[in-house]
N, C-alpha and C. Protein backbone atom coordinates (compact mmCIF):
# COMPACT_ATOMS: atom_id res chain seq x y z
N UNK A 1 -86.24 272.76 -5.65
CA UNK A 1 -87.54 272.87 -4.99
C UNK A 1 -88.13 271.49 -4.74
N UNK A 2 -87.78 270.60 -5.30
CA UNK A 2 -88.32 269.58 -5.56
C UNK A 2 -87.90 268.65 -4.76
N UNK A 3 -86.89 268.58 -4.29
CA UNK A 3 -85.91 267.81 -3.43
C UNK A 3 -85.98 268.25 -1.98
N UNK A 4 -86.08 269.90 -1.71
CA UNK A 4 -86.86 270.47 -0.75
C UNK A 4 -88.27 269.97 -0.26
N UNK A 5 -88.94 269.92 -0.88
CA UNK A 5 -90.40 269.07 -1.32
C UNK A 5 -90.08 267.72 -0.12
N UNK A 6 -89.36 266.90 -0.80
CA UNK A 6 -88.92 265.78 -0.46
C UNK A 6 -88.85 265.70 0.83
N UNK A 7 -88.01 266.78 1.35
CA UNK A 7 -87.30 266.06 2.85
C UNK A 7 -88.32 266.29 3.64
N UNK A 8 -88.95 267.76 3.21
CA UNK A 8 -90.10 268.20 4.24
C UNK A 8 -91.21 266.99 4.28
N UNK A 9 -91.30 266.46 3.49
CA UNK A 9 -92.12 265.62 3.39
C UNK A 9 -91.87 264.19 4.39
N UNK A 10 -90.72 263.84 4.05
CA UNK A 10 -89.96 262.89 4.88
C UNK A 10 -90.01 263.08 6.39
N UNK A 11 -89.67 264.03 6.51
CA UNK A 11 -89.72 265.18 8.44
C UNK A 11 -91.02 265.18 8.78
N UNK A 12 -91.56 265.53 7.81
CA UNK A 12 -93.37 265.56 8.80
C UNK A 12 -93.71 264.01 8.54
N UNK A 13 -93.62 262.73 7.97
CA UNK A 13 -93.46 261.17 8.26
C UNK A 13 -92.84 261.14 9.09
N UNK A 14 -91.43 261.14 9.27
CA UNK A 14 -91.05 260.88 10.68
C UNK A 14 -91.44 261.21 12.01
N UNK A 15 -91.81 262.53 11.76
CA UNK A 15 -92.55 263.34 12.89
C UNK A 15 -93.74 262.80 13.46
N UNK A 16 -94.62 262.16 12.13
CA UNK A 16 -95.68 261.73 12.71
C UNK A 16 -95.45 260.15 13.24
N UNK A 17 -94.52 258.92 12.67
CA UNK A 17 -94.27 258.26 13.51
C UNK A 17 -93.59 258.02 14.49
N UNK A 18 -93.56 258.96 15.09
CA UNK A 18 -92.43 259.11 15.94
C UNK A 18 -93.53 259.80 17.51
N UNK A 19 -94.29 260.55 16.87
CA UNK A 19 -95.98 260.82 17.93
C UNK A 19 -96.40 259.48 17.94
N UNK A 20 -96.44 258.41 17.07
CA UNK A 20 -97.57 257.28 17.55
C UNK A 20 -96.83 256.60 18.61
N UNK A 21 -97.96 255.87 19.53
CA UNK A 21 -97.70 255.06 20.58
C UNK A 21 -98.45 253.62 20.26
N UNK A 22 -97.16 252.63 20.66
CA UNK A 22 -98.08 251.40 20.65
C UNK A 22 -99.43 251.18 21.63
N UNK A 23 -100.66 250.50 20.44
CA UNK A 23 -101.72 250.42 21.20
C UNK A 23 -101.56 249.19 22.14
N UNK A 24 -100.90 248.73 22.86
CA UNK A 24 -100.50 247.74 23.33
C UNK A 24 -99.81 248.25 24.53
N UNK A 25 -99.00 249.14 24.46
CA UNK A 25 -97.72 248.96 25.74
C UNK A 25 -97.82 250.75 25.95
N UNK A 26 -98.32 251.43 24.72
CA UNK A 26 -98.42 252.69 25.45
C UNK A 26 -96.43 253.01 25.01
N UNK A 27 -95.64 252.47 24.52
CA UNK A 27 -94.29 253.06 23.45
C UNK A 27 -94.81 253.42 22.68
N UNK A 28 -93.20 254.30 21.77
CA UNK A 28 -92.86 254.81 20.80
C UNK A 28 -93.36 253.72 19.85
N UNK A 29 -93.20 253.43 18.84
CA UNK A 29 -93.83 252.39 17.83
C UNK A 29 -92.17 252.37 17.02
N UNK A 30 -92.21 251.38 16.21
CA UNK A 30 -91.36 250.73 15.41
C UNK A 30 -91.90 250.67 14.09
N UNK A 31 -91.12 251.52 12.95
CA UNK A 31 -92.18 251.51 11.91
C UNK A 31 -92.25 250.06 11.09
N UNK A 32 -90.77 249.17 11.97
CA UNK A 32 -91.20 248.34 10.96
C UNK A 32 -91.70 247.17 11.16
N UNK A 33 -92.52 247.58 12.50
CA UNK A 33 -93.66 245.85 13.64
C UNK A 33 -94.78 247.14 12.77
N UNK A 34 -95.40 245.92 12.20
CA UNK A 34 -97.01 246.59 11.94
C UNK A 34 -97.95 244.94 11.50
N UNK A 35 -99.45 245.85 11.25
CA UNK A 35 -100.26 245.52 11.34
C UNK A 35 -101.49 245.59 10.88
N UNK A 36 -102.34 244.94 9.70
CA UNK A 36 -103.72 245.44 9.19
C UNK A 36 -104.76 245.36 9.42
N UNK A 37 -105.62 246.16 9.81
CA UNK A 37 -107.17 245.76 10.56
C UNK A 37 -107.89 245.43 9.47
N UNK A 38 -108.98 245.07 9.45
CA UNK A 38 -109.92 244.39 8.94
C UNK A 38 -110.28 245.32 8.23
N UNK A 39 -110.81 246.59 8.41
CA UNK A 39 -110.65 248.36 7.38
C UNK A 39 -109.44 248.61 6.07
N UNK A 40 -108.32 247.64 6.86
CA UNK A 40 -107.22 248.36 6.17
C UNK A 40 -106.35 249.51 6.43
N UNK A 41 -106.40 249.77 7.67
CA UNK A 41 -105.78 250.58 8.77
C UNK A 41 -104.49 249.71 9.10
N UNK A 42 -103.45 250.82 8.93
CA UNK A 42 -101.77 250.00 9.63
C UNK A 42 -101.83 250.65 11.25
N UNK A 43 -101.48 249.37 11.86
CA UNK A 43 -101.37 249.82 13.34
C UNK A 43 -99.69 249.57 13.22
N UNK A 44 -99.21 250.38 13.94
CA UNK A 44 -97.90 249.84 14.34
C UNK A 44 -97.36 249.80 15.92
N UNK A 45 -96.64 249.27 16.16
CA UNK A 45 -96.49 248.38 17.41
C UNK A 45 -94.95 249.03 17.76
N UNK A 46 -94.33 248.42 18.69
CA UNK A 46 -92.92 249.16 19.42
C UNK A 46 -92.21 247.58 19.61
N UNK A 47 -92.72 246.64 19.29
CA UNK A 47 -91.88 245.22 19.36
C UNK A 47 -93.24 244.01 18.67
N UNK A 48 -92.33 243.32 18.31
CA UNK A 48 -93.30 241.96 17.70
C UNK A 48 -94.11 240.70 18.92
N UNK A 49 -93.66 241.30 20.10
CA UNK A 49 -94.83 240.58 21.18
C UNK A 49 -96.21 241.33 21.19
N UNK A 50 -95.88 242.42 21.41
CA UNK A 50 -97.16 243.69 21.05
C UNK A 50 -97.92 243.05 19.85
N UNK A 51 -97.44 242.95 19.11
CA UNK A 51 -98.41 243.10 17.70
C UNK A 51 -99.00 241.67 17.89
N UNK A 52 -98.22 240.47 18.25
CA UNK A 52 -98.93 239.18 18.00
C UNK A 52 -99.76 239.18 19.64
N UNK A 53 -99.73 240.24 20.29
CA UNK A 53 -101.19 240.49 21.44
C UNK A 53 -102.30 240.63 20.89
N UNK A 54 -101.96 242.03 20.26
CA UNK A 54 -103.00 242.75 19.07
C UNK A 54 -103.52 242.12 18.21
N UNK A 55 -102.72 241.19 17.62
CA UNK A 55 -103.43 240.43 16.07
C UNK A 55 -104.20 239.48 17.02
N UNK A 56 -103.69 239.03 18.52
CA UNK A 56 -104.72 237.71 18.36
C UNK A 56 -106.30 238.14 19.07
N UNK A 57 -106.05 239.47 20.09
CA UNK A 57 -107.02 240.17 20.25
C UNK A 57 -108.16 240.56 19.17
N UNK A 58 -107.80 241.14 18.18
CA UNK A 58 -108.08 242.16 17.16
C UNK A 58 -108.70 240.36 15.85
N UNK A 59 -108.09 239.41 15.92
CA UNK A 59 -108.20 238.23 15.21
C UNK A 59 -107.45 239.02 13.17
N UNK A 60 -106.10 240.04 13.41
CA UNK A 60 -105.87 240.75 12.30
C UNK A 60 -104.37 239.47 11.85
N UNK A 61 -103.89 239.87 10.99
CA UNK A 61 -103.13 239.26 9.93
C UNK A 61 -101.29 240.06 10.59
């Protein structure tokens, strides 16, 4: 049950990054270009030109 637990869990993460779109280019996102707002919110991005748009827009890390 527990391991069941697991994957479903894993599937609806993927699922949901796999719905986000970069706020930048309007793609799929890349889970592993990201990004922290000033809140502490992860944005994630679909390539590392995107994100260093965003960070210098946004003035984020």
């Amino acid at each position: 049950m527990k391991t069941l637990l697991t994957l479903a869990t894993l599937a609806f993460a993927s699922a949901t990054f796999a719905a986000e779109k970069c706020p930048v280019s309007g793609k799929d996102v890349d889970i592993n270009v990201k990004s922290k707002t000033a809140d502490g919110k992860t944005v994630y991005f679909c390539c590392p030109k995107c994100k260093v748009k965003y960070d210098k827009a946004n003035k984020t890390k």
